[in-house]
C-alpha atoms as a PDB file:
ATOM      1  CA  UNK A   1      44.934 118.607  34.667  1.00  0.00           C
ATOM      2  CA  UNK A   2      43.670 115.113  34.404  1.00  0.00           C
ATOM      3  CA  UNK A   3      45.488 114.249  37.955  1.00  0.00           C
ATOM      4  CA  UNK A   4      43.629 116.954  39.568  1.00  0.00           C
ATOM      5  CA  UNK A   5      40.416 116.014  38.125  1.00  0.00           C
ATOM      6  CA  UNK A   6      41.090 112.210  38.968  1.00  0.00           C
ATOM      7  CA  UNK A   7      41.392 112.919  42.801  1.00  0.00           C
ATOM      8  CA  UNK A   8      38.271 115.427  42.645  1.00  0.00           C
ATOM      9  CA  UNK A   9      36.518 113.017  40.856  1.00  0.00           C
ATOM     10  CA  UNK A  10      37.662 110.186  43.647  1.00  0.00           C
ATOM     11  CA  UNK A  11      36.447 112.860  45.937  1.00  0.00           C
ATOM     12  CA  UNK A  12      33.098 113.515  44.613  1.00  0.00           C
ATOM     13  CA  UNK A  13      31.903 109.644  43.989  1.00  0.00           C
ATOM     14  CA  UNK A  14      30.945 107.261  46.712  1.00  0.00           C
ATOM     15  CA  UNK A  15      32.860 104.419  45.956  1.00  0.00           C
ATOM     16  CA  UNK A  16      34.126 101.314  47.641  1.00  0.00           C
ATOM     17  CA  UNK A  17      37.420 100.718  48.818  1.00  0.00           C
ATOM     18  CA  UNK A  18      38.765  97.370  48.431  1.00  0.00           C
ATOM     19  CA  UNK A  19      42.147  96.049  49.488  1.00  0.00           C
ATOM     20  CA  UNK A  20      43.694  92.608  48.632  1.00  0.00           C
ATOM     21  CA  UNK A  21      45.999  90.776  51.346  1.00  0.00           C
ATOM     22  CA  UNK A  22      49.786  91.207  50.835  1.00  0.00           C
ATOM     23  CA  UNK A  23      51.523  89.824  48.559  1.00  0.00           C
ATOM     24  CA  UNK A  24      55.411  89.042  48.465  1.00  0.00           C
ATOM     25  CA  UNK A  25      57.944  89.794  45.829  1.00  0.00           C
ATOM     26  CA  UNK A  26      61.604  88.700  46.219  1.00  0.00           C
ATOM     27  CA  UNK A  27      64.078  90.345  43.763  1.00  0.00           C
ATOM     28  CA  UNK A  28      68.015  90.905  43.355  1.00  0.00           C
ATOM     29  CA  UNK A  29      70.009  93.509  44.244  1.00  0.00           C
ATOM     30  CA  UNK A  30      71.045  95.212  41.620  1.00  0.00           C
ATOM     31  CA  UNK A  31      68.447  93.687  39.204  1.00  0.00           C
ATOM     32  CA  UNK A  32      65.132  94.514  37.790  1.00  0.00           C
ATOM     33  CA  UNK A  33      62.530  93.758  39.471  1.00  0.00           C
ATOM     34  CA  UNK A  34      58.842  93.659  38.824  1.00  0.00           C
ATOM     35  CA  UNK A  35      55.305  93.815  40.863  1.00  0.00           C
ATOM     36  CA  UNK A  36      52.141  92.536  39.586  1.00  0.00           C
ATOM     37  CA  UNK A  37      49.326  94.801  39.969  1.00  0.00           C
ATOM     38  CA  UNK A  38      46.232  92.715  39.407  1.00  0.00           C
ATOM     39  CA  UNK A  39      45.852  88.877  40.286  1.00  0.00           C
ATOM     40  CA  UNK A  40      43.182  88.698  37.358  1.00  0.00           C
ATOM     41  CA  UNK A  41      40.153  90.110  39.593  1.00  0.00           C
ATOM     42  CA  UNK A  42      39.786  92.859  37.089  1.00  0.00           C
ATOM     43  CA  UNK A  43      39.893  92.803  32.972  1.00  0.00           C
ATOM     44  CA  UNK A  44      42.645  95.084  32.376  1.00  0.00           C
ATOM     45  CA  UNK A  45      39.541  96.940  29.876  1.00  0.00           C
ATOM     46  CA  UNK A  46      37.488  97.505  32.745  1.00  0.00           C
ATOM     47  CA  UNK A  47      40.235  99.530  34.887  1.00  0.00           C
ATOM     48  CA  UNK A  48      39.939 103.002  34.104  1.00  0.00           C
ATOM     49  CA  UNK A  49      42.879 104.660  36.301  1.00  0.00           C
ATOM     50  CA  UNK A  50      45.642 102.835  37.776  1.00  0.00           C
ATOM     51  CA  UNK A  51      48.186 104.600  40.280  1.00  0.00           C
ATOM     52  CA  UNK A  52      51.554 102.717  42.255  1.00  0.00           C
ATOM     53  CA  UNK A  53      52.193 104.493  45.642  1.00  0.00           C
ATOM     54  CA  UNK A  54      53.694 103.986  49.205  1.00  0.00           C
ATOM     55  CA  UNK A  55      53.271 105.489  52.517  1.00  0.00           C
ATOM     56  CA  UNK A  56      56.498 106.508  54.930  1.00  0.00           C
ATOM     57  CA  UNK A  57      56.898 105.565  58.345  1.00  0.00           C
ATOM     58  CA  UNK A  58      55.395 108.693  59.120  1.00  0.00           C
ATOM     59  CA  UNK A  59      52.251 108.428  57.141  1.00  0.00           C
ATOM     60  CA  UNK A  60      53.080 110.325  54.052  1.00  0.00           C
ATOM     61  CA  UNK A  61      51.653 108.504  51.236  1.00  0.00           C
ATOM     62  CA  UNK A  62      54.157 109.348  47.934  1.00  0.00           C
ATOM     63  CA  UNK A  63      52.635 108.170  44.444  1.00  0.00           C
ATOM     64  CA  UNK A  64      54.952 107.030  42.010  1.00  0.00           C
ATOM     65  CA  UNK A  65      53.181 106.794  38.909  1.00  0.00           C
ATOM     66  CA  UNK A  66      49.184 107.256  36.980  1.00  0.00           C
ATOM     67  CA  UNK A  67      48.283 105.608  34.308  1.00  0.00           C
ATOM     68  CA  UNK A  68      44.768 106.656  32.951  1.00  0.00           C
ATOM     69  CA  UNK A  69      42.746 104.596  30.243  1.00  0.00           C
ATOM     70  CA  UNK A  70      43.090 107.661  27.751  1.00  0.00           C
ATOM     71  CA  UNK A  71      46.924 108.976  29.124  1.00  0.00           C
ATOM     72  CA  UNK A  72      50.165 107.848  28.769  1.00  0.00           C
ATOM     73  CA  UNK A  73      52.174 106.966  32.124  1.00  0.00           C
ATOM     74  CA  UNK A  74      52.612 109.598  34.400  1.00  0.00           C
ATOM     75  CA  UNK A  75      55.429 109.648  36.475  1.00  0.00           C
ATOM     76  CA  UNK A  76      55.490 111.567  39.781  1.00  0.00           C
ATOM     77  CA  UNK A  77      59.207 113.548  40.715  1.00  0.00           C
ATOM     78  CA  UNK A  78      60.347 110.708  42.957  1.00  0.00           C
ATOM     79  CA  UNK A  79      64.172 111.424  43.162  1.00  0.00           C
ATOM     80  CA  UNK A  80      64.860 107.574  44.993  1.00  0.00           C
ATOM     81  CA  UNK A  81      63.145 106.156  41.621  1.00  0.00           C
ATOM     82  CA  UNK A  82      64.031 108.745  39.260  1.00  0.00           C
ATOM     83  CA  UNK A  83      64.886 106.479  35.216  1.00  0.00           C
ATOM     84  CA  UNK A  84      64.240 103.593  37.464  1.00  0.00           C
ATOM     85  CA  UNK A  85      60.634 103.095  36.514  1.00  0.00           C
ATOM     86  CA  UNK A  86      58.481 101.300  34.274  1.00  0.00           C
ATOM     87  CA  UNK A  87      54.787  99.972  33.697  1.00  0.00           C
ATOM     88  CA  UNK A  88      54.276  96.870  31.895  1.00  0.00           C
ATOM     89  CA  UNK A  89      50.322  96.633  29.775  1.00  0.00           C
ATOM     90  CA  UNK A  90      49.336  94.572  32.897  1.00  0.00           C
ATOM     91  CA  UNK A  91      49.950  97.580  35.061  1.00  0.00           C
ATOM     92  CA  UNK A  92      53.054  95.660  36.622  1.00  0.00           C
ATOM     93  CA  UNK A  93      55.252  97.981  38.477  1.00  0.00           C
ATOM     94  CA  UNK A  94      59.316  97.352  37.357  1.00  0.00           C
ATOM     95  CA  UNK A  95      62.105  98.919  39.202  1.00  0.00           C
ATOM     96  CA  UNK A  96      65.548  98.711  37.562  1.00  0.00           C
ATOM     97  CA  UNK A  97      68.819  98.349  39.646  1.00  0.00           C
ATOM     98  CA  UNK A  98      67.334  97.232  42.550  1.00  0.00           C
ATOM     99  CA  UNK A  99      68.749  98.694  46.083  1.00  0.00           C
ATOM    100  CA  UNK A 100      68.128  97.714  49.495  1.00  0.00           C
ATOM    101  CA  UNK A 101      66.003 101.136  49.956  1.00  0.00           C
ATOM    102  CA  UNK A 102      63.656  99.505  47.829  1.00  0.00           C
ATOM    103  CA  UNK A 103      62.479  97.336  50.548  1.00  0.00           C
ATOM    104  CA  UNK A 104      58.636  98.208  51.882  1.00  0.00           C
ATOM    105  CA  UNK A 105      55.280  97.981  50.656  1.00  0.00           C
ATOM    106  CA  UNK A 106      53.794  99.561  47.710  1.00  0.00           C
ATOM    107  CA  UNK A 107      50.249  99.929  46.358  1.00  0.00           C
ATOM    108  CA  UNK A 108      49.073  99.633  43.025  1.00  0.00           C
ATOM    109  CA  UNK A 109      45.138 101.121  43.480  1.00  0.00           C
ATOM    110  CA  UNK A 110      42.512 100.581  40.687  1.00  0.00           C
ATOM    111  CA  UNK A 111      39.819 102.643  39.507  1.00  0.00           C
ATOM    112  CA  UNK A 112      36.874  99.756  37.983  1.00  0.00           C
ATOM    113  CA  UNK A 113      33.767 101.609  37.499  1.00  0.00           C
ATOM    114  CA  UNK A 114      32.441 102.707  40.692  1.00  0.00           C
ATOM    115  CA  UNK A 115      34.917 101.149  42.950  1.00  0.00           C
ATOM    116  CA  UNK A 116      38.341 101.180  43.953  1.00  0.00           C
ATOM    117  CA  UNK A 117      40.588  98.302  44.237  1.00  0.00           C
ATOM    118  CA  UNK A 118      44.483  98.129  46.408  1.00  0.00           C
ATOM    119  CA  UNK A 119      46.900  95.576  45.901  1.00  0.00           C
ATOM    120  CA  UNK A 120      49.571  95.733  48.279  1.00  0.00           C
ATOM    121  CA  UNK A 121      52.910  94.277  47.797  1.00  0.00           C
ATOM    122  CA  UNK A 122      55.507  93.418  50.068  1.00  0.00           C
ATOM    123  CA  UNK A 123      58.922  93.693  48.213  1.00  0.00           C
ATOM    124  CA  UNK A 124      62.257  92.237  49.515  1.00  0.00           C
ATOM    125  CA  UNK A 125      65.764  92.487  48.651  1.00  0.00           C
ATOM    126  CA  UNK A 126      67.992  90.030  48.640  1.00  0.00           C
ATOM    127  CA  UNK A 127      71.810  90.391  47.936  1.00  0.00           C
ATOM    128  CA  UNK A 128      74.043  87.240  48.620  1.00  0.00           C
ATOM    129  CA  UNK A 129      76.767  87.582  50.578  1.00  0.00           C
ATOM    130  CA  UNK A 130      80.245  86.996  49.229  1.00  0.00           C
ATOM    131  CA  UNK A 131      82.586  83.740  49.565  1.00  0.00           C
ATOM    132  CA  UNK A 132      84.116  83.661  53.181  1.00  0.00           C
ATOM    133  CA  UNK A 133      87.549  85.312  54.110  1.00  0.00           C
ATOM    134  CA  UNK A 134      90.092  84.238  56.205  1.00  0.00           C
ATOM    135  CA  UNK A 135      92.174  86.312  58.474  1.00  0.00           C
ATOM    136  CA  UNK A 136      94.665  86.402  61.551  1.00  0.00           C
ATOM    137  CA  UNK A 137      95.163  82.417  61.352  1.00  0.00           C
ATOM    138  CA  UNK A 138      97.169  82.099  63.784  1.00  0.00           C
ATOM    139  CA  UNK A 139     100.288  79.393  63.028  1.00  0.00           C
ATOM    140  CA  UNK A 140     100.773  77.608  66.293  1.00  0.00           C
ATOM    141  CA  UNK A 141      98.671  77.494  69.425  1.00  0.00           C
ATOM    142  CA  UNK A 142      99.515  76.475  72.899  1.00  0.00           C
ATOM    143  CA  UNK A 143      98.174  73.239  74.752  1.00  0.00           C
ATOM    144  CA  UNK A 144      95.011  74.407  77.090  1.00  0.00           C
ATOM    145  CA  UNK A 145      95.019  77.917  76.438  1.00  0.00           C
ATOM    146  CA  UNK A 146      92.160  79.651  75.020  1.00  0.00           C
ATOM    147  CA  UNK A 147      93.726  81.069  71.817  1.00  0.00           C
ATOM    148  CA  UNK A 148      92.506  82.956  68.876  1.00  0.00           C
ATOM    149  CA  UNK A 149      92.915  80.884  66.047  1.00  0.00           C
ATOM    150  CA  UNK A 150      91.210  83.015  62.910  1.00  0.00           C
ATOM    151  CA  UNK A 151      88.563  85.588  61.864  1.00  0.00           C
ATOM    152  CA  UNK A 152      86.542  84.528  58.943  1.00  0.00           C
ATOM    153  CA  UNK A 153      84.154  87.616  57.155  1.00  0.00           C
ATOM    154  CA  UNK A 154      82.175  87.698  54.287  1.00  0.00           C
ATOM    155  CA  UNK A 155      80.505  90.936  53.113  1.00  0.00           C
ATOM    156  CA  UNK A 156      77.612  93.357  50.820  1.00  0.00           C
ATOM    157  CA  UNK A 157      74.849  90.734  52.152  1.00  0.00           C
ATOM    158  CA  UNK A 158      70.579  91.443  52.768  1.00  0.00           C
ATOM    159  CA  UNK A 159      69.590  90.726  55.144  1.00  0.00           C
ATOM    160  CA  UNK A 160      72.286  90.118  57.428  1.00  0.00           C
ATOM    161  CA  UNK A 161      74.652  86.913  56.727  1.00  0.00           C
ATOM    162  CA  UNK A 162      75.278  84.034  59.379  1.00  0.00           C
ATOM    163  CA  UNK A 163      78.530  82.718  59.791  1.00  0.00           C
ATOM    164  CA  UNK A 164      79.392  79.349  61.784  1.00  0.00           C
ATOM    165  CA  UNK A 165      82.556  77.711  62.905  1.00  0.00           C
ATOM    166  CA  UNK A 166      83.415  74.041  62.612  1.00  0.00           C
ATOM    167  CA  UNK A 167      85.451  71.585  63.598  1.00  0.00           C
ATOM    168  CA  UNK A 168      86.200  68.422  61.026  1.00  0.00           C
ATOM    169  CA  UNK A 169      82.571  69.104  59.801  1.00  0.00           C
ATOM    170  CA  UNK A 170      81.247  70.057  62.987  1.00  0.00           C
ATOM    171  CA  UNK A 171      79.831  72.841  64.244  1.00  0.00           C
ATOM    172  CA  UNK A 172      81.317  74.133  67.265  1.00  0.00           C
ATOM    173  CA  UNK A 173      78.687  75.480  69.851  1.00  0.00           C
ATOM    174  CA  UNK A 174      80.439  78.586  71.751  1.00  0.00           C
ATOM    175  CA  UNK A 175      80.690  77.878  75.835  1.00  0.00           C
ATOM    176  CA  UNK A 176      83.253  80.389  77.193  1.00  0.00           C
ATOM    177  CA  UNK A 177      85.787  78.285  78.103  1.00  0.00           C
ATOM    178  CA  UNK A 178      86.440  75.854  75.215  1.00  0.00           C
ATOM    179  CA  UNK A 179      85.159  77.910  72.457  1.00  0.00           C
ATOM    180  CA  UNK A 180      84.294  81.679  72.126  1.00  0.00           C
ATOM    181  CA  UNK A 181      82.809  82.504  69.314  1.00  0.00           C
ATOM    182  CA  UNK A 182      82.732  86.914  68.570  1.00  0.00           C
ATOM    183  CA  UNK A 183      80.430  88.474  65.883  1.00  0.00           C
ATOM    184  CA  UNK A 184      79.921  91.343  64.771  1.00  0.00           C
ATOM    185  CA  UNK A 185      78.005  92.848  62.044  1.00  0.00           C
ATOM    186  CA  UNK A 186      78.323  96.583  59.863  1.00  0.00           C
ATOM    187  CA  UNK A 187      75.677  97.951  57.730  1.00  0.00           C
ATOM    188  CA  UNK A 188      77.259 100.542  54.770  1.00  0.00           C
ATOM    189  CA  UNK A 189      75.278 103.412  54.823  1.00  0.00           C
ATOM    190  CA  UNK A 190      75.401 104.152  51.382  1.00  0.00           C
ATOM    191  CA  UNK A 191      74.216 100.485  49.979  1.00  0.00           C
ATOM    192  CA  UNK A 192      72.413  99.070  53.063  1.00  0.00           C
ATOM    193  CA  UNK A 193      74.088  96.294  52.542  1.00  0.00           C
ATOM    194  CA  UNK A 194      75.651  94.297  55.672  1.00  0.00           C
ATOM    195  CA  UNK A 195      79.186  92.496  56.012  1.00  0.00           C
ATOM    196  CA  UNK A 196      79.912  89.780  59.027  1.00  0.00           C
ATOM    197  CA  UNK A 197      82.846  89.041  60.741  1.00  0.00           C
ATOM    198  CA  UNK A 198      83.349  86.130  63.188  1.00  0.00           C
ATOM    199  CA  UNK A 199      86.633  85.268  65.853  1.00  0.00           C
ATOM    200  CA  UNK A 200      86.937  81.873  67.013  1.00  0.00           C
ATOM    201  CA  UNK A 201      88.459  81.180  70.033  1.00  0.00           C
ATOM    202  CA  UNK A 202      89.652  77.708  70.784  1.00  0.00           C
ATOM    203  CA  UNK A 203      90.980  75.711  73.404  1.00  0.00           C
ATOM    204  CA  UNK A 204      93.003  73.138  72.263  1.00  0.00           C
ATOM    205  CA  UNK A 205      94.278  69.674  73.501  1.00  0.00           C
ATOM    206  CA  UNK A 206      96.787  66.799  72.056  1.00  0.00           C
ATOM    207  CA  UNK A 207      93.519  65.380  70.608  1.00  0.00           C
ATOM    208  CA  UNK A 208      93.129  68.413  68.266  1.00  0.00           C
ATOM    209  CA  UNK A 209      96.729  68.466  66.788  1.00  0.00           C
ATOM    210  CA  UNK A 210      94.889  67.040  63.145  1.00  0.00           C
ATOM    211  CA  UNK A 211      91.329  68.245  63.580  1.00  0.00           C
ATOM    212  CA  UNK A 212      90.389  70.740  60.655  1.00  0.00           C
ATOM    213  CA  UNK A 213      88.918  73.713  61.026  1.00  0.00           C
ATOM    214  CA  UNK A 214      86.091  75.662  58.814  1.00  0.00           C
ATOM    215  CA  UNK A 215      83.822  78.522  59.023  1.00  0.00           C
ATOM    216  CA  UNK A 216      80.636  78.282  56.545  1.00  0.00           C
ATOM    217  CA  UNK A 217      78.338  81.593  55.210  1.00  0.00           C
ATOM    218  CA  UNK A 218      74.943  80.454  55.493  1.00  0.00           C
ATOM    219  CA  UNK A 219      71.997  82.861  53.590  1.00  0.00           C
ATOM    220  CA  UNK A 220      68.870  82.835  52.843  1.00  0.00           C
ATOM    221  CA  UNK A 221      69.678  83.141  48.668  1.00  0.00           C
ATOM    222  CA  UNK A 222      72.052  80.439  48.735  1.00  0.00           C
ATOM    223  CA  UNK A 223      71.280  77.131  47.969  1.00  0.00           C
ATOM    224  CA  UNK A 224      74.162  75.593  49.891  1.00  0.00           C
ATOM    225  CA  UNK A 225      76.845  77.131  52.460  1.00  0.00           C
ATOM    226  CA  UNK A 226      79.372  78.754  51.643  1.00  0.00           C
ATOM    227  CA  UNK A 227      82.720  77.178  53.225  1.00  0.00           C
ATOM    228  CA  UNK A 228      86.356  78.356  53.432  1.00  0.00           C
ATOM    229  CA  UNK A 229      89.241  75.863  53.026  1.00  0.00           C
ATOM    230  CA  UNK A 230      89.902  73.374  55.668  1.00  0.00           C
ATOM    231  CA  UNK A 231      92.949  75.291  58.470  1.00  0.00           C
ATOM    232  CA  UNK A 232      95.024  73.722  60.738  1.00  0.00           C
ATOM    233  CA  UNK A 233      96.994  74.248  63.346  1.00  0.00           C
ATOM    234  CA  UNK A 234     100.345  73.148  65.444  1.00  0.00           C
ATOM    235  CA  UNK A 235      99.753  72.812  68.927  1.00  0.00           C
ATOM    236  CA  UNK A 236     102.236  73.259  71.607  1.00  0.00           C
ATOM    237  CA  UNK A 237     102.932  71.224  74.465  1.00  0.00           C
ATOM    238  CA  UNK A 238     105.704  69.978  76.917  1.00  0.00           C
ATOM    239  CA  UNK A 239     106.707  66.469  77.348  1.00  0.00           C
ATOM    240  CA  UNK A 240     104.861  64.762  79.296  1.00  0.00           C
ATOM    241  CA  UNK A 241     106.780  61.751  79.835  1.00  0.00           C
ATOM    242  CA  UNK A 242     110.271  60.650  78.882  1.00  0.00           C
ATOM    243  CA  UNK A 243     110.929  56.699  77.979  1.00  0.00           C
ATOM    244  CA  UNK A 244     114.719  55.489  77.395  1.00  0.00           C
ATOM    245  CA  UNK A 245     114.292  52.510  74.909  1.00  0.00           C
ATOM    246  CA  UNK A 246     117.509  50.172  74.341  1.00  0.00           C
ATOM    247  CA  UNK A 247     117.740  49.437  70.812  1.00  0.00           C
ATOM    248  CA  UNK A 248     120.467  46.534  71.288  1.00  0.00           C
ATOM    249  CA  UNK A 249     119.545  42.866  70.954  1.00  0.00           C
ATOM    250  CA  UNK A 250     119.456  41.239  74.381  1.00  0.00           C
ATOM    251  CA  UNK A 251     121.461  39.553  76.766  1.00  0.00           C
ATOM    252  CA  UNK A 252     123.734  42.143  76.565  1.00  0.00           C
ATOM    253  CA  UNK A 253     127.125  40.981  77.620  1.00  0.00           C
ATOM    254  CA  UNK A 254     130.073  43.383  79.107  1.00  0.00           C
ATOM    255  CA  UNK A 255     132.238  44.735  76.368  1.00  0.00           C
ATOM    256  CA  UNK A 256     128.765  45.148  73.703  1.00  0.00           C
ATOM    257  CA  UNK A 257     128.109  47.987  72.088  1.00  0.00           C
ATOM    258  CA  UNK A 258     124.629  48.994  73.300  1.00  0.00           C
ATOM    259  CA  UNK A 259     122.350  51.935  71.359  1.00  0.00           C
ATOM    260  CA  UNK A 260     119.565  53.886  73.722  1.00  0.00           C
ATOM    261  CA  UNK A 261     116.982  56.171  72.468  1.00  0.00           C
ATOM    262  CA  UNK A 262     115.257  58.424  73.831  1.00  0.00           C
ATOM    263  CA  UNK A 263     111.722  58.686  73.060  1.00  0.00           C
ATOM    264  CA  UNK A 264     109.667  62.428  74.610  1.00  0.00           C
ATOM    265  CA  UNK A 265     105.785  62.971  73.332  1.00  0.00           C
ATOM    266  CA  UNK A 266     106.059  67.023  73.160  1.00  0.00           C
ATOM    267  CA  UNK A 267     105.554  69.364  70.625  1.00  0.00           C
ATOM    268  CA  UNK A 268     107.487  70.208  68.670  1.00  0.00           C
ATOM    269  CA  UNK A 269     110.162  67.382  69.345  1.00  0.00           C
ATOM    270  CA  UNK A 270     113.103  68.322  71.132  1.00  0.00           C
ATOM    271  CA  UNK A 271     116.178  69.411  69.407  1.00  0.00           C
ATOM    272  CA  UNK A 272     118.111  68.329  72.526  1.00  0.00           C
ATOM    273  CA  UNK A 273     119.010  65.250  74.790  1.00  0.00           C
ATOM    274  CA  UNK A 274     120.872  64.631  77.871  1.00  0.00           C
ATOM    275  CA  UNK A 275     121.973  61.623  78.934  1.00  0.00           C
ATOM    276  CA  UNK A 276     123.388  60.545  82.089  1.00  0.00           C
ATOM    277  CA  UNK A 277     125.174  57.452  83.349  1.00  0.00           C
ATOM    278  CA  UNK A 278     125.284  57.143  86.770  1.00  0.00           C
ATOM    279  CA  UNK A 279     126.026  60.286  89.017  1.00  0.00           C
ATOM    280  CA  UNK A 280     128.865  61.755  87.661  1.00  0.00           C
ATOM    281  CA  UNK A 281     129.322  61.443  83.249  1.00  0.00           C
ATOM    282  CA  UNK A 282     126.685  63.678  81.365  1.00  0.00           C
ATOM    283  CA  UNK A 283     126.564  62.938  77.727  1.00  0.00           C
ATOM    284  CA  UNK A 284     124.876  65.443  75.557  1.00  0.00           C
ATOM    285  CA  UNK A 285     123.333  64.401  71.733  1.00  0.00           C
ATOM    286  CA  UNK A 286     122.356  67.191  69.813  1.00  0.00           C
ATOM    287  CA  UNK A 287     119.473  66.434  66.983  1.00  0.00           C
ATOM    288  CA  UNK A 288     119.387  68.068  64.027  1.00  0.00           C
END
């Protein structure tokens, strides 16, 4: 077998081992991807064995493929790659549909006369995370009371998605009192992929009654955030102070006809008025 007699013959010769610094590839989930072998050290004519491998975290080196000078590709029984893999006639290594398992560092080593050549490469997934959702958005809040007012989530991300909460176009900075911001973060164990979920937590005041709220997805693939539409929210509050305004022109003389309001600044208005003349007659207006 001409594997057998390539390692005995790696064996048997004193050659040189060289390895070339790492080297990063970036490719999409779900895509093809493809690792160069050699930067243009060697003449492709000169290289008389190629091999792509990878070690484990426990040392195990696995070799995915040979290619020999005078053989066509060999492929090694690698069930994680099996109809995945390809060699291009620069010795590039492509992997087809892409998975987040496909993340570490693999080898393509060259046989060039006497001496043996590595070139790692570093290969990273990246899946972008989807558009953000919006969930338990809550209607009305009350004045001064730390309420939740919605979950935003976005999911099937690599690596990991960041989510962040703002407030008309401001990023709100979480302080346990005013705002609480909760994340949390699940990895499918299938996929690998990740999905985010964020609560906001606000404490409102009359101020806030027309601020609008966002959350933006920022990742690493995206070229800009990815933002949810604008919420807000009714805030509830009592009156705080009650003015009687007298509508009539003035002097007023006995025997006019004289209109009051009455003006409140709570939320929502009240439905409901009493007014009272003197001590003893109660006059009720209902608004409707």
């Amino acid at each position: 077998m001409w594997v057998t007699a390539f390692s005995a013959c790696v064996f048997i010769m004193s050659l040189l081992d060289q390895v070339s610094g790492h080297r990063i590839i970036v490719g999409k989930y779900g895509e093809t991807v493809e690792l160069p072998c050699n930067k243009g050290d060697i003449k492709l004519e000169d290289i008389i064995i190629a091999k792509w491998k990878y070690t484990k975290e426990d040392g195990t080196i696995v070799d995915l493929l040979t290619k020999s000078k005078s053989q066509n590709v060999f492929f090694y029984p690698v069930v994680d790659y099996e109809g995945r893999l390809s060699l291009t006639k620069d010795l590039s290594l492509q992997i087809s549909q892409a998975k987040i398992a496909d993340q570490k560092t693999l080898t393509c080593m060259v046989v060039a006369g006497t001496e043996i050549f590595e070139y790692p490469v570093q290969l990273i997934i990246q899946k972008a995370p989807s558009p953000p959702t919006i969930t338990n958005q809550s209607k009305v809040i009350e004045l001064g009371k730390l309420t939740t007012l919605a979950e935003c989530s976005t999911k099937d991300a690599n690596p990991v998605a960041n989510i962040t909460w703002l407030k008309d176009c401001i990023p709100l900075v979480p302080d346990g009192k005013v705002v609480s911001i909760i994340t949390s973060v699940q990895t499918d164990k299938d996929t690998g992929l990740s999905s985010t979920s964020s609560k906001l937590e606000f404490t409102a005041t009359k101020a806030d009654m027309h601020a609008m709220f966002t959350c933006a997805i920022q990742h690493e693939s995206l070229d800009s955030d990815l933002v949810s539409a604008p919420m807000s929210f009714s805030i509830n509050y009592p009156s705080g102070k009650v003015i009687l305004q007298v509508l009539s022109a003035v002097p007023i003389k006995e025997g006019d006809s004289v209109t009051l309001k009455c003006v409140t600044d709570g939320n929502p208005p009240l439905t409901s008025y009493n007014f009272h003349i003197g001590l003893s007659l109660s006059i009720i207006l209902i608004i409707n």
